[in-house]
Protein backbone atom coordinates (compact mmCIF):
# COMPACT_ATOMS: atom_id res chain seq x y z
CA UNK A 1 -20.68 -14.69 20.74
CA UNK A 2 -20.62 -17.79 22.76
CA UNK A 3 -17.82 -19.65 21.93
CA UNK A 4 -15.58 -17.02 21.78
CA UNK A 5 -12.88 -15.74 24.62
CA UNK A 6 -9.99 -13.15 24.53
CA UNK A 7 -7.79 -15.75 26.15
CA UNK A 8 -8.56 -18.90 24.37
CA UNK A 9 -7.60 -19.59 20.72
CA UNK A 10 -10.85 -18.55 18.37
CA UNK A 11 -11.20 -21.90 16.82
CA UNK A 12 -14.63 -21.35 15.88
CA UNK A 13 -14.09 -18.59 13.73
CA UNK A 14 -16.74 -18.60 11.38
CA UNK A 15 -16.08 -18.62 7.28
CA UNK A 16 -17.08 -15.94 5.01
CA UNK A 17 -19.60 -14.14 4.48
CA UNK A 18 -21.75 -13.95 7.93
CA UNK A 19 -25.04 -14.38 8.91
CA UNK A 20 -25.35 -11.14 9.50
CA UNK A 21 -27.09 -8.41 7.12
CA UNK A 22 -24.47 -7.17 6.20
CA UNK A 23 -26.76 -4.13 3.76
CA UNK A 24 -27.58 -2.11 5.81
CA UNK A 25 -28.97 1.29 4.40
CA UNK A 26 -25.89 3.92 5.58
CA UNK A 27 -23.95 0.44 4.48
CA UNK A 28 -25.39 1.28 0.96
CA UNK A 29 -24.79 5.15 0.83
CA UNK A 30 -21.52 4.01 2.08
CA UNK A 31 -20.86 1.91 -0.71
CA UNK A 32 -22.38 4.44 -3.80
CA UNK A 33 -20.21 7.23 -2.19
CA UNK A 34 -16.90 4.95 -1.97
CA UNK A 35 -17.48 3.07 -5.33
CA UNK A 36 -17.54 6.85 -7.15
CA UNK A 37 -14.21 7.98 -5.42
CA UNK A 38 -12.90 5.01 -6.75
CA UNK A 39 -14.46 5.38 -10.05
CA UNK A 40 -12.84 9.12 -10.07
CA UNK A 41 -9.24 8.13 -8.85
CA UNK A 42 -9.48 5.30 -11.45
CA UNK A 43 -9.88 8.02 -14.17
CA UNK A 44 -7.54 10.03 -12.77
CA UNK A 45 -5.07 7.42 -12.92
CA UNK A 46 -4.99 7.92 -16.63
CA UNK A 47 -4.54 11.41 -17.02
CA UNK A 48 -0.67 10.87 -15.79
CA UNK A 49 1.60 10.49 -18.70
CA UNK A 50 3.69 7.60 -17.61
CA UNK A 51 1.67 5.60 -14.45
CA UNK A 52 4.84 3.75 -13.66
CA UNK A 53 5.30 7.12 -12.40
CA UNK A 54 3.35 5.94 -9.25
CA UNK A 55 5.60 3.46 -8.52
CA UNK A 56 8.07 5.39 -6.49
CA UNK A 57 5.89 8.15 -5.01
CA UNK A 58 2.06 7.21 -4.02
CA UNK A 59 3.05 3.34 -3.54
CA UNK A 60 6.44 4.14 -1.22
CA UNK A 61 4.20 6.72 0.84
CA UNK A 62 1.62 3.24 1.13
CA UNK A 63 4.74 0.97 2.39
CA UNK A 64 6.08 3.58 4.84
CA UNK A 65 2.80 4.49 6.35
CA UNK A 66 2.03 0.83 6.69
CA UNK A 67 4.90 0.30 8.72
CA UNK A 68 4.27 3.10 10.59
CA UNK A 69 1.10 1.25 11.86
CA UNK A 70 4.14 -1.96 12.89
CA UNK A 71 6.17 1.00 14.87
CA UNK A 72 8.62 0.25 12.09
CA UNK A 73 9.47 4.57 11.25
CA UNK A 74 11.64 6.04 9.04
CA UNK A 75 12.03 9.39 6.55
CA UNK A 76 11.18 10.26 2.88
CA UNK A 77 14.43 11.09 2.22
CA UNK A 78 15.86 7.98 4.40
CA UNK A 79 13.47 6.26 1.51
CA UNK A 80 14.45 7.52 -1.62
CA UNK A 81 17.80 7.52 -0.80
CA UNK A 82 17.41 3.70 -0.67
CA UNK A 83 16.12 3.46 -4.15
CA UNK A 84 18.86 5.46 -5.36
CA UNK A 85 21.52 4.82 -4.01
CA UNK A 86 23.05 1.00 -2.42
CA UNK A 87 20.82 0.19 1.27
CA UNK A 88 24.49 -0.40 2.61
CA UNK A 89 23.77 2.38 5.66
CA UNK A 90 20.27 2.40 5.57
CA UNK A 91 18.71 2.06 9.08
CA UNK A 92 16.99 -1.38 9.99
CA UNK A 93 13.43 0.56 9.97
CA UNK A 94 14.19 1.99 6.39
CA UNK A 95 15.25 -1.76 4.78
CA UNK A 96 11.87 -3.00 5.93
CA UNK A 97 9.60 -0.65 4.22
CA UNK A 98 11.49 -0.76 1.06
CA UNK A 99 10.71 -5.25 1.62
CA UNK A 100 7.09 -3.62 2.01
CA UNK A 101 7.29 -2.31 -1.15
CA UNK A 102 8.52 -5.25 -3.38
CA UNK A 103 6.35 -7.12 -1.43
CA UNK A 104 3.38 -5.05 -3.31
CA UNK A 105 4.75 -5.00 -6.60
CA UNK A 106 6.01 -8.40 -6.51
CA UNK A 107 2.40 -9.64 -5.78
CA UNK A 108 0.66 -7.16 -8.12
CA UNK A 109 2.64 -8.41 -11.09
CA UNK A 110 1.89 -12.22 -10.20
CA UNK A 111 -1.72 -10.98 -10.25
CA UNK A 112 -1.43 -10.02 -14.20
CA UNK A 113 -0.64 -13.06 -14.87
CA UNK A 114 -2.71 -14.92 -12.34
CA UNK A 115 -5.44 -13.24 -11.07
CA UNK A 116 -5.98 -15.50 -7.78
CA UNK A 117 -5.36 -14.51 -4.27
CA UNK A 118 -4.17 -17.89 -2.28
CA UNK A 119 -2.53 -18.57 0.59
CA UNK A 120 0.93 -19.33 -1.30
CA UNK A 121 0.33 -15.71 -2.60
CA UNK A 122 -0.06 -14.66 0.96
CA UNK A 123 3.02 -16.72 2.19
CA UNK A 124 5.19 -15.16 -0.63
CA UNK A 125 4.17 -11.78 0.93
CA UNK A 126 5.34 -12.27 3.86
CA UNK A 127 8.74 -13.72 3.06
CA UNK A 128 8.79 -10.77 1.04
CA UNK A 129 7.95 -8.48 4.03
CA UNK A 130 10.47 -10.53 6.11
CA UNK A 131 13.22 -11.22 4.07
CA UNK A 132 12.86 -14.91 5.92
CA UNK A 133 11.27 -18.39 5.28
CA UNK A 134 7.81 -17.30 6.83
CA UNK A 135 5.56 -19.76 6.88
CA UNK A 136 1.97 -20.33 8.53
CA UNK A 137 1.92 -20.59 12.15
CA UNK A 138 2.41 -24.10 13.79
CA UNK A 139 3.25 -23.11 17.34
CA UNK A 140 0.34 -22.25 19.88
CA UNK A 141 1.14 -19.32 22.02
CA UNK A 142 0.87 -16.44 19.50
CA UNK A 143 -1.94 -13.80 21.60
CA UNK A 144 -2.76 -10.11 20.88
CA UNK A 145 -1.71 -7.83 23.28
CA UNK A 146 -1.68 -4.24 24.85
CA UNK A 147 1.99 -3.42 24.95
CA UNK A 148 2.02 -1.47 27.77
CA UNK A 149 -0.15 -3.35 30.25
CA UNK A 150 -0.07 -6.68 29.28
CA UNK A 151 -3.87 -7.16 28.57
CA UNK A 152 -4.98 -9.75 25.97
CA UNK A 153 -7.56 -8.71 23.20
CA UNK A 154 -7.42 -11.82 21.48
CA UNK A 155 -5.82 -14.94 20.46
CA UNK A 156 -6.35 -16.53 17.07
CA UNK A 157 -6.83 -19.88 16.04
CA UNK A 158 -4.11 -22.28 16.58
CA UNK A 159 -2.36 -25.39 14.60
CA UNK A 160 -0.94 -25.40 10.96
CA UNK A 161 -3.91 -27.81 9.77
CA UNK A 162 -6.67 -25.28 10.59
CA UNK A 163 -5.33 -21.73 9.70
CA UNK A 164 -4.54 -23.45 6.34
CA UNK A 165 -8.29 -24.69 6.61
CA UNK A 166 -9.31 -20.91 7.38
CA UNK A 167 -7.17 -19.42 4.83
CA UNK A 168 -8.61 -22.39 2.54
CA UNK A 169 -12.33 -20.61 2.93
CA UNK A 170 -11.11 -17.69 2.89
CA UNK A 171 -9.49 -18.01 -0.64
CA UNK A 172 -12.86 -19.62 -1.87
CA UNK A 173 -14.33 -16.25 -0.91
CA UNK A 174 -11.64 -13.42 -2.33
CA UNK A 175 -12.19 -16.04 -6.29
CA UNK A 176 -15.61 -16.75 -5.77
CA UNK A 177 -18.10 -14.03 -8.38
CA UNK A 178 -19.24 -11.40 -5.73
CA UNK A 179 -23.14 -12.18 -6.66
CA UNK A 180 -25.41 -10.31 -4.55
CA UNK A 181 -22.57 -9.08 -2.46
CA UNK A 182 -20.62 -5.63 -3.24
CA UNK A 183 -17.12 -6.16 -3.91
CA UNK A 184 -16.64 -3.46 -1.24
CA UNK A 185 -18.37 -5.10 1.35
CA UNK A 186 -16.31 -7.91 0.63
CA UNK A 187 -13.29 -6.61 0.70
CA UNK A 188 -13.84 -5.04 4.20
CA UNK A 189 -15.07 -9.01 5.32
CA UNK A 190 -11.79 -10.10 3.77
CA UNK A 191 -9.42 -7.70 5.59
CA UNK A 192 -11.78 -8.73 9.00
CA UNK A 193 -10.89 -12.24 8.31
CA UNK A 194 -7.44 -11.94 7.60
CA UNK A 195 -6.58 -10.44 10.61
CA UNK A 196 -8.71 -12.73 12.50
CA UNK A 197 -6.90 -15.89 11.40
CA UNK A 198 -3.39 -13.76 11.55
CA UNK A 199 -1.49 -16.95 9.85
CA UNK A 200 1.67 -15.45 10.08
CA UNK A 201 4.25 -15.05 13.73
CA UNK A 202 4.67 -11.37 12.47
CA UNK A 203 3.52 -9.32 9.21
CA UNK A 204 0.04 -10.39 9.59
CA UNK A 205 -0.60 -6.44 8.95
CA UNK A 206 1.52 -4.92 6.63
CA UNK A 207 0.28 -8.41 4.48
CA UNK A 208 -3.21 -7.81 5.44
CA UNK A 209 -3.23 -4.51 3.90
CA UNK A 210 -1.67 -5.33 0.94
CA UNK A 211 -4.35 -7.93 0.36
CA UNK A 212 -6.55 -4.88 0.15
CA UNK A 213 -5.47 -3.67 -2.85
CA UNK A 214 -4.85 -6.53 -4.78
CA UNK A 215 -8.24 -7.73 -4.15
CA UNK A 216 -9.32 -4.10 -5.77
CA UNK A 217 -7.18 -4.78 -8.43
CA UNK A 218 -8.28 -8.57 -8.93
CA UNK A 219 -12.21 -7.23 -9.33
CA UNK A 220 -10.97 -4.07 -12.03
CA UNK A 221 -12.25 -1.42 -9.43
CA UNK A 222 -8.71 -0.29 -9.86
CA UNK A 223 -6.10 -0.36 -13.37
CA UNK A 224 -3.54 0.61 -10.60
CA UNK A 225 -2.39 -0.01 -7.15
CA UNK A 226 -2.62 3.68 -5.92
CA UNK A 227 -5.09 3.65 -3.57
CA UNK A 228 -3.99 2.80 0.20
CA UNK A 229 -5.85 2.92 3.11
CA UNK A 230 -2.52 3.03 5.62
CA UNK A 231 -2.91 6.77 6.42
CA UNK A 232 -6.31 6.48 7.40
CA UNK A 233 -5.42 3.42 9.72
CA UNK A 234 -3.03 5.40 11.06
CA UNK A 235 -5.24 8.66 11.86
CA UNK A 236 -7.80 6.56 13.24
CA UNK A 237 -6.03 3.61 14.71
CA UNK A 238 -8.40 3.18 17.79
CA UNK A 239 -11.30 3.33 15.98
CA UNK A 240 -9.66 0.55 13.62
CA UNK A 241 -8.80 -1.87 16.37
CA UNK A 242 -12.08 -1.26 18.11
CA UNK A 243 -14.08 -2.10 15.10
CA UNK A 244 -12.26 -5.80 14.72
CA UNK A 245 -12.78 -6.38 18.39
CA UNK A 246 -16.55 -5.23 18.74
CA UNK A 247 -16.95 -7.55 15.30
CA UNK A 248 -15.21 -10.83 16.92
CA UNK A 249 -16.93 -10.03 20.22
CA UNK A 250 -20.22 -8.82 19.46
CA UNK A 251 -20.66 -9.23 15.34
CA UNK A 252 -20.98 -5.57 15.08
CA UNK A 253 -20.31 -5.79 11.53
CA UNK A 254 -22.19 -2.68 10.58
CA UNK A 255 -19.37 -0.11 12.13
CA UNK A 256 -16.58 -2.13 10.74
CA UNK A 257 -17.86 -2.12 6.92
CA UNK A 258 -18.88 1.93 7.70
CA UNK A 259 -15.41 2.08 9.09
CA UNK A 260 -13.62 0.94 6.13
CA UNK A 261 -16.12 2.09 3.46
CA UNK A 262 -15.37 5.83 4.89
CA UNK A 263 -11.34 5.00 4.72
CA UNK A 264 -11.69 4.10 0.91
CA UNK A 265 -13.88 7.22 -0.10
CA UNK A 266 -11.40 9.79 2.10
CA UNK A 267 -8.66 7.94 0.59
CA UNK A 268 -9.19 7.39 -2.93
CA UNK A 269 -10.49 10.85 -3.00
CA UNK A 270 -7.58 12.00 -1.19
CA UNK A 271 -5.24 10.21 -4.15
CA UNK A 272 -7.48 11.73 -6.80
CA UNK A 273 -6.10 14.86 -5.46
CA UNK A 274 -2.84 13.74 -5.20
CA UNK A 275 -2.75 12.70 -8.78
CA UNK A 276 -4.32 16.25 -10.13
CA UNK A 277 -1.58 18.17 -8.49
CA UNK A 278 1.60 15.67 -9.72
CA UNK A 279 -0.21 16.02 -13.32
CA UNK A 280 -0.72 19.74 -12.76
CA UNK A 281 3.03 19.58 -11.60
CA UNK A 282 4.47 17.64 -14.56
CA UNK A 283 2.70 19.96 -17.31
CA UNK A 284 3.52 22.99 -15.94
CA UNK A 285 7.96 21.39 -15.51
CA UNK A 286 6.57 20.46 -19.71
CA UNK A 287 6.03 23.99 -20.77
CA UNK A 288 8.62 25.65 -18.26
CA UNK A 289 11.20 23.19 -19.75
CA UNK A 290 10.56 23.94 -23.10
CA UNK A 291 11.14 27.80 -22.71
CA UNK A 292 14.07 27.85 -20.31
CA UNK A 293 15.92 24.34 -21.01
CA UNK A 294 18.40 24.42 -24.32
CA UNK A 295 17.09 22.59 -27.33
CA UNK A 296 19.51 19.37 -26.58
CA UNK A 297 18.47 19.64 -22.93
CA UNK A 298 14.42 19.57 -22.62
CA UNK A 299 12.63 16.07 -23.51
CA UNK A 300 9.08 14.70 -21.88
CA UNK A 301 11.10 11.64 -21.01
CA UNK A 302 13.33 13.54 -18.90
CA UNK A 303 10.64 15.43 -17.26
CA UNK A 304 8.78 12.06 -16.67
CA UNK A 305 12.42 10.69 -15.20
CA UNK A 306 11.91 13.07 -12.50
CA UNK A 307 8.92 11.48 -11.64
CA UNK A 308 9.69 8.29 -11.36
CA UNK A 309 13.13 9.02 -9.62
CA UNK A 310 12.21 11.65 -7.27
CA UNK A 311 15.81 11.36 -6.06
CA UNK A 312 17.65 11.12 -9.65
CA UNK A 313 21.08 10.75 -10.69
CA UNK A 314 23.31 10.35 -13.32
CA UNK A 315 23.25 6.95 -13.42
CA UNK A 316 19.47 6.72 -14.19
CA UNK A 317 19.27 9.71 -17.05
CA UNK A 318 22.10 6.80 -18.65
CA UNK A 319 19.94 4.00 -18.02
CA UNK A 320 17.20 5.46 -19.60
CA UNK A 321 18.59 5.90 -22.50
CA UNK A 322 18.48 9.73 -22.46
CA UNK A 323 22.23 10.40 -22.46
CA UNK A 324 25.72 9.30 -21.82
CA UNK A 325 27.60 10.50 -18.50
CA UNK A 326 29.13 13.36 -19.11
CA UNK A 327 25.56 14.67 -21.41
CA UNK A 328 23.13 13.29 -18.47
CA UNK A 329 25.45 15.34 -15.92
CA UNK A 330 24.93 18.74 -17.64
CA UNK A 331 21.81 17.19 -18.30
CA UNK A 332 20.89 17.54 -14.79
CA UNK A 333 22.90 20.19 -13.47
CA UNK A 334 21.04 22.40 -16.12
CA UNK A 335 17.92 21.39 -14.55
CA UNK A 336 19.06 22.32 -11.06
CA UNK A 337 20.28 25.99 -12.23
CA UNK A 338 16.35 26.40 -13.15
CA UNK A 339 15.00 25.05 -9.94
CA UNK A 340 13.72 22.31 -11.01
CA UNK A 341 15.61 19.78 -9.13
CA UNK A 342 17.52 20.57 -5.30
CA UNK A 343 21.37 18.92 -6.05
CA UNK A 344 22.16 16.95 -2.77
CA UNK A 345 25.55 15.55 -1.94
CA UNK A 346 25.44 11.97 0.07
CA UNK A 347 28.87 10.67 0.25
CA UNK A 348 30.22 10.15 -2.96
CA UNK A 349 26.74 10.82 -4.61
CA UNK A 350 25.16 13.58 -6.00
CA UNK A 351 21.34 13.49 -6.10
CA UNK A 352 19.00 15.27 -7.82
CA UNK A 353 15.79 16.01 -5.94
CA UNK A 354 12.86 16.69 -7.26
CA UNK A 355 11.43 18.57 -4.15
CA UNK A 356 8.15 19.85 -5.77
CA UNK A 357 6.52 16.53 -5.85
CA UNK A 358 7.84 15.53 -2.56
CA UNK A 359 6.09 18.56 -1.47
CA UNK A 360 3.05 17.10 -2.59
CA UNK A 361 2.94 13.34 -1.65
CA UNK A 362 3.99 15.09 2.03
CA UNK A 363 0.34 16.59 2.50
């Protein structure tokens, strides 16, 4: 690529789509093979009883392995914690993924009621993310760098006027009708391009990713935001860096779509999976309940409560409407003497942990 050097700004970076041909035939198979899994976890989807459920399992597991990717690390339980209980005490690492999280939702609820992907939604991300005034980058300096040894891989385009110029044709491209093109294949050029411009001083990422599955959401391959491609980043994080290099260097566009393409089969079939065994989970706490919970005790919302508050407490079995204190207490503690919930004491607070499913969005 002539113009282009690791140490000078990548001005030239060309709009969307390339030159390239981009359909390739193991491109194709790629894309039958992912487009099914995502056909399949898009059924499955349905089959839960409540898919708010996902809110606070599959999509937390997305924002802390995302950070992961950042260095940013913290625990499940560090996690749920937070979304029970007041972040005052929460480690640094553990406040950022839960801004990871609102940052999705936040943005996947503007996109039901405007189903556009622009660069204020991106900036709005990021101040999300960042809990700051984040805005595109105006500074030059920003480069790409090995930690360790210093060595630059690349430095994007600089000045305010052309990133928003770049992010301009890039928007054109996400809202444009996909024609001829797979919505697949242009969601892997998207994430490429993203991360190419990198708009942002920091969160260029963690917003990158997001921008994944919005954009599946946007063209109705998914009803939900459940399917994340984080994990597989992280289990194959050289390959995922290589792939952007060898495309900015050498327009080797045919690993990078094969690259992702392979990430959102193994992960959306991976989530189908995950999905089965929190349904299979939830009947089987259904029909249990029913035999071994007293008549006033057992309901489907309470069940479905333990869902969507892995880490439940009092306070929540009130809010939803399912009991006053002192009832949602025995509530609860009647659900721990049957093993369906792990009673945890944190300071003042007693928790009620659902440790089955936590089982199963660990694997």
């Amino acid at each position: 690529m002539s113009n282009f050097s690791r140490e000078k700004p990548y001005n030239d970076l060309p709009a969307l789509p390339p030159a390239a041909d981009l359909e390739s035939v193991p491109v194709l198979k790629a894309v039958t093979r992912a487009a099914r899994a995502l056909a399949e976890l898009k059924g499955r989807t349905r089959t839960l009883p409540n898919p708010s459920i996902l809110t606070s399992t599959i999509a937390l597991q997305e924002a802390k392995a995302s950070s992961e990717i950042e260095n940013i690390v913290t625990t499940n339980d560090e996690l749920y914690r937070g979304l029970s209980m007041e972040t005052l005490g929460l480690s640094p690492h553990a406040k950022e993924v839960l801004h990871y999280n609102e940052a999705l939702w936040s943005a996947a609820a503007k996109l039901s009621n405007s189903p556009l992907l622009t660069t204020n939604l991106f900036i709005e991300i990021v101040q999300v993310l960042k809990q700051n005034e984040a805005a595109i980058r105006s500074q030059p300096g920003t480069q790409i760098k090995n930690p360790t040894t210093g060595q630059i891989f690349y430095t994007p385009p600089e000045g305010e006027d052309l990133i928003r110029a770049k992010l301009a044709d890039l928007e054109r491209f996400l809202n444009e009708p996909p024609g001829d093109l797979d919505p697949l294949i242009r969601v892997a050029l998207a994430h490429y391009q993203f991360e190419a411009i990198h708009p942002f001083y920091d969160g260029n990422g963690r917003t990158g990713r997001i921008l994944i599955i919005l954009y599946l959401l946007v063209t109705g391959l998914l009803e939900q935001p459940v399917l994340f491609l984080s994990r597989y980043i992280i289990e194959h994080k050289a390959d995922y860096y290589q792939h952007l290099r060898q495309v900015t260097e050498t327009e080797s566009w045919e690993n990078w779509l094969l690259y992702m393409l392979n990430g959102i089969e193994q992960t959306a079939n991976d989530t189908s999976e995950k999905i089965r065994a929190i349904s299979s989970l939830f009947d089987e706490l259904c029909e249990t309940g029913k035999e071994r919970l007293s008549r006033p005790t057992y309901s489907k919302e309470l069940i479905e409560l333990l869902f969507y508050r892995p880490y439940c407490k009092i306070k929540f079995v009130q809010d939803a409407g399912l009991a006053k204190r002192a009832t949602a207490s025995r509530y609860l503690h009647e659900l721990a003497e049957i093993g369906f919930v792990t009673p945890v004491k944190y300071g003042n607070e007693l928790l009620f942990i659902n440790h089955r499913l936590l089982e199963i969005l660990g694997k």
